[in-house]
PDB file of N, CA and C in Angstrom:
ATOM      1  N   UNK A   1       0.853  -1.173   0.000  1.00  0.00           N
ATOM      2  CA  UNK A   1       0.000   0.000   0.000  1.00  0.00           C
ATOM      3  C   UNK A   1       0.900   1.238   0.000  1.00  0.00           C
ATOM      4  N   UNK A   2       0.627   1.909  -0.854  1.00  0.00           N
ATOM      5  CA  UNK A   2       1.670   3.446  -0.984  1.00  0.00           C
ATOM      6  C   UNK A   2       1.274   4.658   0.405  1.00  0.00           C
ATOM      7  N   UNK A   3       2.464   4.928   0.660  1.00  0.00           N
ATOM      8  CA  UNK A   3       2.536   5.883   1.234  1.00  0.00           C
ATOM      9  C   UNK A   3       1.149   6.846   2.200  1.00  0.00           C
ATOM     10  N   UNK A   4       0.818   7.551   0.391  1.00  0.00           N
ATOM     11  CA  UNK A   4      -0.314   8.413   0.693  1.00  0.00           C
ATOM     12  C   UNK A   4      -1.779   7.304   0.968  1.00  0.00           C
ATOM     13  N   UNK A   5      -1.963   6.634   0.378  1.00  0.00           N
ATOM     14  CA  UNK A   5      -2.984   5.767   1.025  1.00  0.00           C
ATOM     15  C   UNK A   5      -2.761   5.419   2.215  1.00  0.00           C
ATOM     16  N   UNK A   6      -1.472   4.711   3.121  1.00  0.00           N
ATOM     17  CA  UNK A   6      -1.796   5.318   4.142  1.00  0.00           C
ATOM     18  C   UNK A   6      -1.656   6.782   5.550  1.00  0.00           C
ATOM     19  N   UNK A   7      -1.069   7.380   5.028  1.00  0.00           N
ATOM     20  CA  UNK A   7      -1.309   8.647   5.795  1.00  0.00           C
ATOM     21  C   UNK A   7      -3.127   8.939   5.347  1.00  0.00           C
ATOM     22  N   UNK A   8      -3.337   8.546   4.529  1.00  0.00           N
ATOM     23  CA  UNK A   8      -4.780   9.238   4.539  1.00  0.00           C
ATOM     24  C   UNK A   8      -6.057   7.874   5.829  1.00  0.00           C
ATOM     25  N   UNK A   9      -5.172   7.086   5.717  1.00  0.00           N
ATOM     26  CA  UNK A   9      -6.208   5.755   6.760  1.00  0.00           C
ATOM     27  C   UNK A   9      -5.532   6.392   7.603  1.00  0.00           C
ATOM     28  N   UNK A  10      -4.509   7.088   8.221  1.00  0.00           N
ATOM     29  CA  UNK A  10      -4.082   7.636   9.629  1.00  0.00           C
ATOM     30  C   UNK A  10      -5.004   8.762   9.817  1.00  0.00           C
ATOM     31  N   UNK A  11      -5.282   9.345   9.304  1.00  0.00           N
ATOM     32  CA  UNK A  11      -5.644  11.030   9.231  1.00  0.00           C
ATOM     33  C   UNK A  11      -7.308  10.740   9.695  1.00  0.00           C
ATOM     34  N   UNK A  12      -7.313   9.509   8.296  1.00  0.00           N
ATOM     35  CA  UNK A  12      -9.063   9.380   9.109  1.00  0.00           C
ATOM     36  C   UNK A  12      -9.085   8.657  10.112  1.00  0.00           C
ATOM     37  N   UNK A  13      -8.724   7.754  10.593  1.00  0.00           N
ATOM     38  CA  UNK A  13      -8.661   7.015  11.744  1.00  0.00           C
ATOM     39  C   UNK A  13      -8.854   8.193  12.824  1.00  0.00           C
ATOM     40  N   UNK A  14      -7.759   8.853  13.009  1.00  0.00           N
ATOM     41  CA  UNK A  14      -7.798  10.089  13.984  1.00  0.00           C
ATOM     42  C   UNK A  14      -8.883  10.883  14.041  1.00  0.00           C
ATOM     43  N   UNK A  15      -9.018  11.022  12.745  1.00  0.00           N
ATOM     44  CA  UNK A  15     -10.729  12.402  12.591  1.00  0.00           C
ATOM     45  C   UNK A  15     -11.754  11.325  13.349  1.00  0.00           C
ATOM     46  N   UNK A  16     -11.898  10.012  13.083  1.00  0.00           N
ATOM     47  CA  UNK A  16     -13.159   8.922  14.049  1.00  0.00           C
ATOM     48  C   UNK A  16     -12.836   9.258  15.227  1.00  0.00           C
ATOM     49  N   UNK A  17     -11.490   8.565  15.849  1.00  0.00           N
ATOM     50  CA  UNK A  17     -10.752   8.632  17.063  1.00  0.00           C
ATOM     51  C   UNK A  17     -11.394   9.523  18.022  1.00  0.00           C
ATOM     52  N   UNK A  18     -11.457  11.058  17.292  1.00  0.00           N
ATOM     53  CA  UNK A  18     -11.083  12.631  18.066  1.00  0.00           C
ATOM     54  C   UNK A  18     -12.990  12.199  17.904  1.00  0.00           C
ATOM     55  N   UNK A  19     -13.668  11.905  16.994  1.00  0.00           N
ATOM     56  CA  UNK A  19     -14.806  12.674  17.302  1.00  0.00           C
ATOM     57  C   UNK A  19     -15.957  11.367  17.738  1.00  0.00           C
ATOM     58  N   UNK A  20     -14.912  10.040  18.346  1.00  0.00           N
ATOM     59  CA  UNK A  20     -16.014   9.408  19.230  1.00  0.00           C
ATOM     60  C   UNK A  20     -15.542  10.004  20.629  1.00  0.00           C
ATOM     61  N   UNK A  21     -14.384   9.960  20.803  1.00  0.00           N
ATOM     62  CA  UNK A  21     -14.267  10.422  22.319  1.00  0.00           C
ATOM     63  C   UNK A  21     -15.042  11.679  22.458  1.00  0.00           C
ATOM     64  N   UNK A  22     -15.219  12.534  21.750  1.00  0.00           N
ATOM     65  CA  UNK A  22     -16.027  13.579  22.102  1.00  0.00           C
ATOM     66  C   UNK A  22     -17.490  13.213  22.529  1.00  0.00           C
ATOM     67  N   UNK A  23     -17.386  12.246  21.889  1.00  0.00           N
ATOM     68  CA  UNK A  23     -19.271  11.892  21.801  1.00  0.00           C
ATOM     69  C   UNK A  23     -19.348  11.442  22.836  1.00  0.00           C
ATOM     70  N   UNK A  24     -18.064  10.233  23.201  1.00  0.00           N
ATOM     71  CA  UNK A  24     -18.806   9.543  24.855  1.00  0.00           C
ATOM     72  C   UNK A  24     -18.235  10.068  25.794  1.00  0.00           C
ATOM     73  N   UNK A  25     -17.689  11.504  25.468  1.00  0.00           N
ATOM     74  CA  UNK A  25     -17.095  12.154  26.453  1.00  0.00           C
ATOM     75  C   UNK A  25     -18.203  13.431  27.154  1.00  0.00           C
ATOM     76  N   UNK A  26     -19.013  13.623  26.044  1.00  0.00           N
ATOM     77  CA  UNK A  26     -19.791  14.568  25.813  1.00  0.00           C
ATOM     78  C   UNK A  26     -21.491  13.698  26.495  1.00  0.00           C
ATOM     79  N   UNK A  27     -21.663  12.613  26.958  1.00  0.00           N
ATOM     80  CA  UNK A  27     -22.494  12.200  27.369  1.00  0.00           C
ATOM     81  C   UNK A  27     -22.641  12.508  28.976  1.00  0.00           C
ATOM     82  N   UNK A  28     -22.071  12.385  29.478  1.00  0.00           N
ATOM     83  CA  UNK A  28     -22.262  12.590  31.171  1.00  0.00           C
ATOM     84  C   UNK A  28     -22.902  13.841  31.072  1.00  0.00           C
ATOM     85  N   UNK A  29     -21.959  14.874  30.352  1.00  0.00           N
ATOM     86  CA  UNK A  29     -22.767  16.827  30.607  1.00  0.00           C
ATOM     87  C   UNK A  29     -23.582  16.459  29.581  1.00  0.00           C
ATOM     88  N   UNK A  30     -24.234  15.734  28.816  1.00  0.00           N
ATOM     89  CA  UNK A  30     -25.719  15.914  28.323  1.00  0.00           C
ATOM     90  C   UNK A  30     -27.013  15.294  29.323  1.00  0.00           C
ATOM     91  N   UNK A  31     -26.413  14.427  30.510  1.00  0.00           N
ATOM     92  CA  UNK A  31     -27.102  14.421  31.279  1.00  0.00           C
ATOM     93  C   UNK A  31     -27.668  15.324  32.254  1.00  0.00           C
ATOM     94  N   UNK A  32     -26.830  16.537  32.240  1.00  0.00           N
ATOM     95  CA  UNK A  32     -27.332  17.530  32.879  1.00  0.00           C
ATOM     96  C   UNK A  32     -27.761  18.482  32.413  1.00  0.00           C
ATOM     97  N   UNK A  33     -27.980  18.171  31.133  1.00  0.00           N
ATOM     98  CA  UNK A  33     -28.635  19.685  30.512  1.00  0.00           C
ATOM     99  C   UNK A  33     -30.286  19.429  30.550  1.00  0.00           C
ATOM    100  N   UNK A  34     -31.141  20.188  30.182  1.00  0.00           N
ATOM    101  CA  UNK A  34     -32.885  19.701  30.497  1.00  0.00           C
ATOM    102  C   UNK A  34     -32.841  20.208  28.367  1.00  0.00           C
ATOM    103  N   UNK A  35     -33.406  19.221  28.092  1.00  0.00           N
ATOM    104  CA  UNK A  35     -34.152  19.015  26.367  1.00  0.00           C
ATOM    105  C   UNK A  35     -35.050  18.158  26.494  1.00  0.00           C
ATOM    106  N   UNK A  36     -35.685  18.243  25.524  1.00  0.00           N
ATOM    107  CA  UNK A  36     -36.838  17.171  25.175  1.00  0.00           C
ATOM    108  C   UNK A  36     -36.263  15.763  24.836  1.00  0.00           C
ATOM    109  N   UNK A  37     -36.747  14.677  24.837  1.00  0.00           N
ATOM    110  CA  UNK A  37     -35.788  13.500  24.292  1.00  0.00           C
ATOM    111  C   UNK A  37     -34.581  13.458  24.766  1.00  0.00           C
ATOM    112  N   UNK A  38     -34.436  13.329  26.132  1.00  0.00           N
ATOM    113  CA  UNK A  38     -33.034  13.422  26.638  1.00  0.00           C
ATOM    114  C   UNK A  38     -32.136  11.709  26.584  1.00  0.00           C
ATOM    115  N   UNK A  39     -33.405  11.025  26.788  1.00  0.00           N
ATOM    116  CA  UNK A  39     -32.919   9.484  26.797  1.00  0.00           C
ATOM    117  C   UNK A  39     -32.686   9.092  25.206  1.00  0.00           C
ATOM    118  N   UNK A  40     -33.690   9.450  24.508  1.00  0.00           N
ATOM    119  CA  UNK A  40     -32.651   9.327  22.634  1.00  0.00           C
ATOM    120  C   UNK A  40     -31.828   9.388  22.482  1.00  0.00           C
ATOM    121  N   UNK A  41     -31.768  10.800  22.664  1.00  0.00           N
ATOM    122  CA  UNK A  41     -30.225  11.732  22.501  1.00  0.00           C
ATOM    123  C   UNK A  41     -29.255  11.029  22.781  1.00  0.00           C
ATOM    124  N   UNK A  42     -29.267  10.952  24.204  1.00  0.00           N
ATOM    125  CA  UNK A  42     -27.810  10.299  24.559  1.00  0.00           C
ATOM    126  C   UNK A  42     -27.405   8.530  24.309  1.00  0.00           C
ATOM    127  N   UNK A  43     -28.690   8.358  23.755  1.00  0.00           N
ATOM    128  CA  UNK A  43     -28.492   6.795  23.052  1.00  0.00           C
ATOM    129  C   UNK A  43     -28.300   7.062  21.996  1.00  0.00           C
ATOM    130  N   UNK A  44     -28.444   7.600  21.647  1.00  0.00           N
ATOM    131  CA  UNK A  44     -28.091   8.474  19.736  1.00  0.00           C
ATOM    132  C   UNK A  44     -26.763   8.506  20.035  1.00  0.00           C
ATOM    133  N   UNK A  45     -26.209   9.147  20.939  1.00  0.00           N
ATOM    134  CA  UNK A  45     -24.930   9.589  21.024  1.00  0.00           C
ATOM    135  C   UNK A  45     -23.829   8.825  21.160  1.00  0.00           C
ATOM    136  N   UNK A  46     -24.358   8.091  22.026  1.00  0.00           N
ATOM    137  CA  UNK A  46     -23.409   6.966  22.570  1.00  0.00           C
ATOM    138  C   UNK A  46     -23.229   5.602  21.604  1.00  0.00           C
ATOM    139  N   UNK A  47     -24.375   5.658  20.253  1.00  0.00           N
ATOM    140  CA  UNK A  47     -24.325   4.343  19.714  1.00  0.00           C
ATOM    141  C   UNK A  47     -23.293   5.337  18.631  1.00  0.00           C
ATOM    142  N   UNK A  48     -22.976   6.460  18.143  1.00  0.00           N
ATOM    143  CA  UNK A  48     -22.384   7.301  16.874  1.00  0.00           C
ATOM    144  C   UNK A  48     -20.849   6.764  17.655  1.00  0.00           C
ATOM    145  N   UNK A  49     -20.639   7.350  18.687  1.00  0.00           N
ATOM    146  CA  UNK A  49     -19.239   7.338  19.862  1.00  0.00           C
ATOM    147  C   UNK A  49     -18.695   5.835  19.670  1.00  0.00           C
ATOM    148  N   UNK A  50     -19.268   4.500  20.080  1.00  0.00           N
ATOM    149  CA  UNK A  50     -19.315   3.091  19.740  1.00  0.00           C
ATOM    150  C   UNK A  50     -19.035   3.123  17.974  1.00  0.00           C
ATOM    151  N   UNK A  51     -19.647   3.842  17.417  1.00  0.00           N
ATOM    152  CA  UNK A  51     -19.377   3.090  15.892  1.00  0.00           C
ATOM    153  C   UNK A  51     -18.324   3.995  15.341  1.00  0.00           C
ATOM    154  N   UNK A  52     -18.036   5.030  15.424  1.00  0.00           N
ATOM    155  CA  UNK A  52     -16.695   6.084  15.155  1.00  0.00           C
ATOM    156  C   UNK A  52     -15.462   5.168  15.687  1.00  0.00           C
ATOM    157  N   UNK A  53     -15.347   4.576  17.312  1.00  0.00           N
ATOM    158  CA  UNK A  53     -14.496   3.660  17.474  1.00  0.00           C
ATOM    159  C   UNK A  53     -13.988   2.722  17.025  1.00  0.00           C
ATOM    160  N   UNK A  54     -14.797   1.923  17.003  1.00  0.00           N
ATOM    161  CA  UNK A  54     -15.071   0.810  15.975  1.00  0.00           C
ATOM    162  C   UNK A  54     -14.633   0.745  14.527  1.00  0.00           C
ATOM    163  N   UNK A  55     -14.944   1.895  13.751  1.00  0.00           N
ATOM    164  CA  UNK A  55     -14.490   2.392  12.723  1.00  0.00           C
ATOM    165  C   UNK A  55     -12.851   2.687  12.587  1.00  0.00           C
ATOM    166  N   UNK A  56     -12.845   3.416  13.511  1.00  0.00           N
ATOM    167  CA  UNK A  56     -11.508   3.557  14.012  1.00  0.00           C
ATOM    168  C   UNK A  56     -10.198   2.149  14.304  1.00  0.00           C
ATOM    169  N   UNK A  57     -10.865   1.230  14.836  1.00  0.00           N
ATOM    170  CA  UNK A  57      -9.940   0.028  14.751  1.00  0.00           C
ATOM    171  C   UNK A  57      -9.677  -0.299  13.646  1.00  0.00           C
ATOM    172  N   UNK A  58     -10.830  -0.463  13.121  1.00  0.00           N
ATOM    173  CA  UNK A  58     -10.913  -1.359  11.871  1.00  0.00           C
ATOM    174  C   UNK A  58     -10.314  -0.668  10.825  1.00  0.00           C
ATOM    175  N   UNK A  59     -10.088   0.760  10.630  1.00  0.00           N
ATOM    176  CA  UNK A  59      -8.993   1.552   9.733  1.00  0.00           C
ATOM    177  C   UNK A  59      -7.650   1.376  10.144  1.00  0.00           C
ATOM    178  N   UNK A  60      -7.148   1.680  11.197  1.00  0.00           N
ATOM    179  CA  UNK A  60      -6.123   1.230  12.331  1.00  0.00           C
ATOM    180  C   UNK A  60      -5.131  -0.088  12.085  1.00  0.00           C
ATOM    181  N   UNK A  61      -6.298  -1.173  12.136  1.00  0.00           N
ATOM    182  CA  UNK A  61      -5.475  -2.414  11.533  1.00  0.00           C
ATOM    183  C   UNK A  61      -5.509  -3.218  13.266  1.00  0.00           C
ATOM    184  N   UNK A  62      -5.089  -4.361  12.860  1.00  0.00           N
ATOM    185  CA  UNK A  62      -4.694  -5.567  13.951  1.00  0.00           C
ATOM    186  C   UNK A  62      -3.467  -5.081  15.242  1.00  0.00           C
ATOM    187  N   UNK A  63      -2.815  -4.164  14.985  1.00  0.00           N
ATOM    188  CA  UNK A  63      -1.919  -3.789  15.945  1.00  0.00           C
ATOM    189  C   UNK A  63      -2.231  -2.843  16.874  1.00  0.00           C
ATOM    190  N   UNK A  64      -2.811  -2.186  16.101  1.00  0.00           N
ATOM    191  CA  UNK A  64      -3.682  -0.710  17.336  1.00  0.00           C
ATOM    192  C   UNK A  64      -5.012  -1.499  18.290  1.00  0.00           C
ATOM    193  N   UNK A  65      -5.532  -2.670  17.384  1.00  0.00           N
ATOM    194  CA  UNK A  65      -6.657  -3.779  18.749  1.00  0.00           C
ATOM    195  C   UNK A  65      -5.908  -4.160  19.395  1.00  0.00           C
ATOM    196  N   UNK A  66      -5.094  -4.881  19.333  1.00  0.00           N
ATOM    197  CA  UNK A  66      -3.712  -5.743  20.032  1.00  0.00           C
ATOM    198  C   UNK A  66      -3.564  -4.794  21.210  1.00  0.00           C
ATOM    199  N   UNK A  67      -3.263  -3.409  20.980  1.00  0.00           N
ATOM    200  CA  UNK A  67      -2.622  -2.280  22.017  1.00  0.00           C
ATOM    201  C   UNK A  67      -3.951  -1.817  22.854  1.00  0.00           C
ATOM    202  N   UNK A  68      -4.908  -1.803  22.780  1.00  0.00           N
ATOM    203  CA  UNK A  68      -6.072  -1.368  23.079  1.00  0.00           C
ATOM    204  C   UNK A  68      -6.520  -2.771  23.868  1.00  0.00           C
ATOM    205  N   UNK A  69      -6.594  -4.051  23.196  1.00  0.00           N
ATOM    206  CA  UNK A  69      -6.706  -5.169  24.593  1.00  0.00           C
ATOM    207  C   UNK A  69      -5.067  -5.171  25.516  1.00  0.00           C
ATOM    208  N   UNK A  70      -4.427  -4.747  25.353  1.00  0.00           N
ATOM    209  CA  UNK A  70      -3.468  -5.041  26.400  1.00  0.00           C
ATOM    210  C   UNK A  70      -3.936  -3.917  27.627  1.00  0.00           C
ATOM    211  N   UNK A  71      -3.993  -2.768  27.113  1.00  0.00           N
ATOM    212  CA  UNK A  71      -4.754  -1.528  28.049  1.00  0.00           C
ATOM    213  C   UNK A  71      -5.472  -2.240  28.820  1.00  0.00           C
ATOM    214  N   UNK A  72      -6.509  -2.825  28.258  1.00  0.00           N
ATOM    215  CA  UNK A  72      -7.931  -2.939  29.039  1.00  0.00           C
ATOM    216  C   UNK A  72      -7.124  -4.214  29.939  1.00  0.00           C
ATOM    217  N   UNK A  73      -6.607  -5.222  29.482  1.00  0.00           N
ATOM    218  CA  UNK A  73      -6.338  -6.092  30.574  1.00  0.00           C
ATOM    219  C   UNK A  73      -5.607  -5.629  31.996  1.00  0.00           C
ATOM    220  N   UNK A  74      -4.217  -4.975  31.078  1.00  0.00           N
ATOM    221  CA  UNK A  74      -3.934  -4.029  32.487  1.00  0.00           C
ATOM    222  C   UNK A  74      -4.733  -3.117  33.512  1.00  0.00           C
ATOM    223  N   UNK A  75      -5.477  -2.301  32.984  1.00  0.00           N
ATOM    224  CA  UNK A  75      -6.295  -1.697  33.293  1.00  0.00           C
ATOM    225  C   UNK A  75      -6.942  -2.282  34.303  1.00  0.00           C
ATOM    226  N   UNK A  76      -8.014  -3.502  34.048  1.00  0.00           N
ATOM    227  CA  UNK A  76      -8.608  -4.138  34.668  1.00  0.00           C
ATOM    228  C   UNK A  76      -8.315  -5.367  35.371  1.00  0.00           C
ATOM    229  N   UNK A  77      -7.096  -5.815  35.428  1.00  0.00           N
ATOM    230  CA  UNK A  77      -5.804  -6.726  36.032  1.00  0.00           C
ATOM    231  C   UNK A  77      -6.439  -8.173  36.162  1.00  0.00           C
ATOM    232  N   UNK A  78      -6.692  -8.001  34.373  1.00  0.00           N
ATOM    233  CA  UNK A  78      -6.986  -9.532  33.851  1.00  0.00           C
ATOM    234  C   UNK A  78      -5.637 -10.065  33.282  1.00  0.00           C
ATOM    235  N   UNK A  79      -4.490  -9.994  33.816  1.00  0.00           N
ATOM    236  CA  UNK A  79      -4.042 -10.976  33.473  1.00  0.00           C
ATOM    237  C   UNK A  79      -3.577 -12.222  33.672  1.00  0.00           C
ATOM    238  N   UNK A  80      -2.939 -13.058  32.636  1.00  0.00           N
ATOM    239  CA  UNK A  80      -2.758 -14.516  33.102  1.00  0.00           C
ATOM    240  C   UNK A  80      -1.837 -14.905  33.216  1.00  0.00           C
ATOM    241  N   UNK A  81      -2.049 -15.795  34.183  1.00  0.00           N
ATOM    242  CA  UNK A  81      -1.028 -16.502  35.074  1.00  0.00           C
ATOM    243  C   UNK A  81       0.000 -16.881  34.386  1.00  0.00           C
ATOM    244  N   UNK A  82       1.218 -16.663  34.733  1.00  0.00           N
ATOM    245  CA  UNK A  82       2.578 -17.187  33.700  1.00  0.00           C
ATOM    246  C   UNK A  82       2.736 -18.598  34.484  1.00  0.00           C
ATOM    247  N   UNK A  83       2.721 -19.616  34.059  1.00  0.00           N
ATOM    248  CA  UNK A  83       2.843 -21.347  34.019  1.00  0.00           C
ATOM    249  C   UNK A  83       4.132 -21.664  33.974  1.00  0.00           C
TER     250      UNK A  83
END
């Protein structure tokens, strides 16, 4: 794959990246605002945030999931036992 094909899967990857975290970042303070349809909304929001991510791996490639489950295991101190 040349070059510019991928800087351009980096560039978009990042543009998903930047604008799911906003979305499920942007959910807690939409709980405190008063609108009509407040429970849509933020299921609206949160399913766009989930699929921008998602999107995001899957442009990304097998090495950026790889780095993203090692996080979460650490994170959550699932790991396994060395034998």
């Amino acid at each position: 794959m040349s070059k510019e094909k991928l800087k351009l899967k980096h560039k978009l990857g990042s543009v998903f990246l930047g604008s799911g975290i906003i979305c499920l970042a942007g959910v807690p303070a939409l709980s405190f605002l008063d609108f009509p349809n407040k429970a849509a909304t933020i299921l609206v929001v949160l399913i766009t945030g989930e699929t921008l991510f998602l999107i995001t791996i899957t442009l990304s490639g097998k090495g950026y999931l790889e780095k993203i489950q090692q996080f979460i295991r650490w994170f959550f101190f699932f790991r396994k036992k060395k034998k």
